[in-house]
Protein backbone atom coordinates (compact mmCIF):
# COMPACT_ATOMS: atom_id res chain seq x y z
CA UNK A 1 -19.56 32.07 59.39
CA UNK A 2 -19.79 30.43 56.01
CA UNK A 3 -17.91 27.53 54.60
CA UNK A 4 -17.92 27.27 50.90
CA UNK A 5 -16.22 24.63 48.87
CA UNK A 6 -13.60 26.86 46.17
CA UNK A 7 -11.93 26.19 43.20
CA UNK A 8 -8.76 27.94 41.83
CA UNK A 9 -7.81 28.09 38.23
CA UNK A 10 -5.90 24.63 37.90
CA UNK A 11 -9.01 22.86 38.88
CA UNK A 12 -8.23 21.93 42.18
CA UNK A 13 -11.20 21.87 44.83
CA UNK A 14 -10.64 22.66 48.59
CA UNK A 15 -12.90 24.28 51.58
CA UNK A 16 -12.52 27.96 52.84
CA UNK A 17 -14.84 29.71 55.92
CA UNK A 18 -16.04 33.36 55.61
CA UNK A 19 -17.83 36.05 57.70
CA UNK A 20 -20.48 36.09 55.13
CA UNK A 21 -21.03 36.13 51.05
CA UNK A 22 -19.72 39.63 50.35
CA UNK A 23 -16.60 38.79 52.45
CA UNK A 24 -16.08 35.79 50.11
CA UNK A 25 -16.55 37.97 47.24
CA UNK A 26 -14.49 40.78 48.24
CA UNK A 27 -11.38 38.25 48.88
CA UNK A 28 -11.90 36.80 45.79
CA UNK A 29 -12.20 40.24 43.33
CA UNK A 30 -8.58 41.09 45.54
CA UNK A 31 -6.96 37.76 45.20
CA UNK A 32 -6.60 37.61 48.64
CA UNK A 33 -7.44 33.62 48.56
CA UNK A 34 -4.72 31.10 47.75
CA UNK A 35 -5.31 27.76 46.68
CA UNK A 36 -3.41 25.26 49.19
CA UNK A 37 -2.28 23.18 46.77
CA UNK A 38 -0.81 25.49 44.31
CA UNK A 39 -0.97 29.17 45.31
CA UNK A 40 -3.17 29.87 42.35
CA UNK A 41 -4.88 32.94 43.14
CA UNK A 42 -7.72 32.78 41.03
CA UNK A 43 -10.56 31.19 42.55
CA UNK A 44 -14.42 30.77 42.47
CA UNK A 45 -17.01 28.87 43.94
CA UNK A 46 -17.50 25.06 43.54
CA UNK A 47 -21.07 23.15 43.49
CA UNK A 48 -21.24 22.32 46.72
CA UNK A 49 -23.93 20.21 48.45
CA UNK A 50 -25.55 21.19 52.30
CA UNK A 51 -24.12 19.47 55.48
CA UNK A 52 -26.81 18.75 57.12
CA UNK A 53 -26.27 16.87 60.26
CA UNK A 54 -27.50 17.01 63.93
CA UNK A 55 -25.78 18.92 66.46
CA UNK A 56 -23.37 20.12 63.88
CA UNK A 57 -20.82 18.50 65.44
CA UNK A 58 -19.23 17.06 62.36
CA UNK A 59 -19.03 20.61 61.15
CA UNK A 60 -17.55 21.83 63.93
CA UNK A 61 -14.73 19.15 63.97
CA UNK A 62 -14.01 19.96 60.12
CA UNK A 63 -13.55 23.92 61.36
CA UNK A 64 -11.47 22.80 64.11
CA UNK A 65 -8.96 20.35 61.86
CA UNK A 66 -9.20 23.17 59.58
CA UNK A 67 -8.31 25.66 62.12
CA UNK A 68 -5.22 23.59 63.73
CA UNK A 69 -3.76 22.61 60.25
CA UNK A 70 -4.03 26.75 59.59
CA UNK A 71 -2.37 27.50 62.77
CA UNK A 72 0.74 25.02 62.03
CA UNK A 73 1.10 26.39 58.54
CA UNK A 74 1.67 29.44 60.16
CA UNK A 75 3.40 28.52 62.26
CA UNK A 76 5.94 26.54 59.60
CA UNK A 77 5.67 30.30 57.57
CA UNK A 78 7.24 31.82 61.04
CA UNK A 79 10.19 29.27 60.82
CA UNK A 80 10.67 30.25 57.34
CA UNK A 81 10.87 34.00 57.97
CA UNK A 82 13.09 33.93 61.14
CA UNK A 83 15.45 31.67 60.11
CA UNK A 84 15.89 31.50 55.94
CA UNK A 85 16.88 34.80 53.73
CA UNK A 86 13.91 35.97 51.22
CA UNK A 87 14.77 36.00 47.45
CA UNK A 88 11.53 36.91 45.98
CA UNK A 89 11.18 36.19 42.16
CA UNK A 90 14.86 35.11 42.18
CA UNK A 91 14.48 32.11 44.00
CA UNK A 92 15.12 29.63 41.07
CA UNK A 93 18.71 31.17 39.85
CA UNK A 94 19.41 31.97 43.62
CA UNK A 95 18.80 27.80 44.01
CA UNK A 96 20.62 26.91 41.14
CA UNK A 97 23.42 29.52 42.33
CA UNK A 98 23.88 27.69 45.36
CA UNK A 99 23.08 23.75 44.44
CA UNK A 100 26.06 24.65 41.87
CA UNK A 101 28.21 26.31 45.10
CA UNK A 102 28.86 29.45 42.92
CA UNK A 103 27.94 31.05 46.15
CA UNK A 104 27.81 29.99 50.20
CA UNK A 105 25.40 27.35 50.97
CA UNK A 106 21.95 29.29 52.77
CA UNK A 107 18.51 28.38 53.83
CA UNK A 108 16.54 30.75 51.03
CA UNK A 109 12.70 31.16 50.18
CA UNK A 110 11.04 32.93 47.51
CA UNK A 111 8.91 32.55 44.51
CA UNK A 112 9.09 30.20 41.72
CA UNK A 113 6.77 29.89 38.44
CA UNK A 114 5.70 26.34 37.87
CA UNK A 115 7.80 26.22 34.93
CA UNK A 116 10.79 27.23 36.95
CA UNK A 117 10.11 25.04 39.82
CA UNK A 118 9.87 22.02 37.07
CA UNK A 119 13.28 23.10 35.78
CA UNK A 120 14.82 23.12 39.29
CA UNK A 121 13.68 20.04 39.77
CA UNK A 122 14.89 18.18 36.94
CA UNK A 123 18.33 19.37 37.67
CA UNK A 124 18.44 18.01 40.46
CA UNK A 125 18.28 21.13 42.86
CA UNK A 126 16.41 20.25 46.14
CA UNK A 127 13.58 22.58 47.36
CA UNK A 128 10.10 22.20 49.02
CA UNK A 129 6.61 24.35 47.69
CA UNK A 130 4.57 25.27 50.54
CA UNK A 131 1.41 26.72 50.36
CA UNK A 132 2.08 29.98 52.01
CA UNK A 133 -0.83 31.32 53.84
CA UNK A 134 -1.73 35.27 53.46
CA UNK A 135 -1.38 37.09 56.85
CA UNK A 136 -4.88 37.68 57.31
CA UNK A 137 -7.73 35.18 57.90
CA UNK A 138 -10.53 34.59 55.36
C-alpha cells in the first residue's frame, strides 16, 4: 500500500492509499477518485514529502483514522439510501419544490452543481453536501 497526498481541480489537497502506482493511475484516468471536500473528480498528485518515522506507528494511526472516518461515511451514505428518495440531477428544483410546499415534505438526495447549490442556499432552502464516497475502495 501507497499513500499519496492528491489534489482535485479546485485546489484542494487531501491524502488517498493505493495498492500500488498503476492502481493510482488507473483510478485517476476513470475518475474513480473524489475529492472529500468537493466531489471534484479530477485529481492528480500533490508534492508530497516522505514520512519517515520509526516503527511507523504514526503512519499506521493516520491509516487507521483514515480508515474509521471512511467506514462512518459509509456508513452515513447507507442512512441516506435506506431512508431518503434519490432525485439525481433534479435535486435543486426537487428542493425548491418542496421548501416552497408545492409538493409533500420528503427526505431527498441527489446532485447539485455548485452554482445550483449556491442558489439554494441563498433562498433560503436547507440542505447538507456530503462527500459521497464511491462504492469501491481506492
Amino acid at each position: 500500500m501507497i499513500l499519496f497526498d492528491l489534489r482535485c481541480g479546485k485546489g484542494h489537497v487531501f491524502e488517498a492509499w493505493f495498492r500500488d502506482n498503476a492502481t493510482f493511475d488507473a483510478q485517476a484516468k476513470a475518475k474513480a477518485i473524489a475529492c472529500p471536500a468537493c466531489n471534484n473528480r479530477t485529481v492528480e498528485k500533490a508534492p508530497m514529502a516522505p514520512r519517515i518515522g520509526k516503527g511507523g506507528g504514526e503512519v499506521h494511526q493516520v491509516a487507521a483514522e483514515m480508515a474509521e472516518m471512511r467506514r462512518q461515511l459509509q456508513a452515513l451514505r447507507d442512512k441516506v439510501e435506506s431512508n431518503c428518495e434519490y432525485v439525481g440531477d433534479n435535486f435543486a428544483e426537487e428542493a425548491r419544490r418542496i421548501h416552497y410546499g408545492e409538493v409533500e415534505h420528503r427526505d431527498i438526495y441527489g446532485e447539485a452543481s455548485d452554482d445550483e447549490a449556491k442558489e439554494l442556499n441563498e433562498e433560503g432552502v436547507e440542505f447538507a453536501r456530503i462527500p459521497w464516497l464511491p462504492r469501491h475502495h481506492n
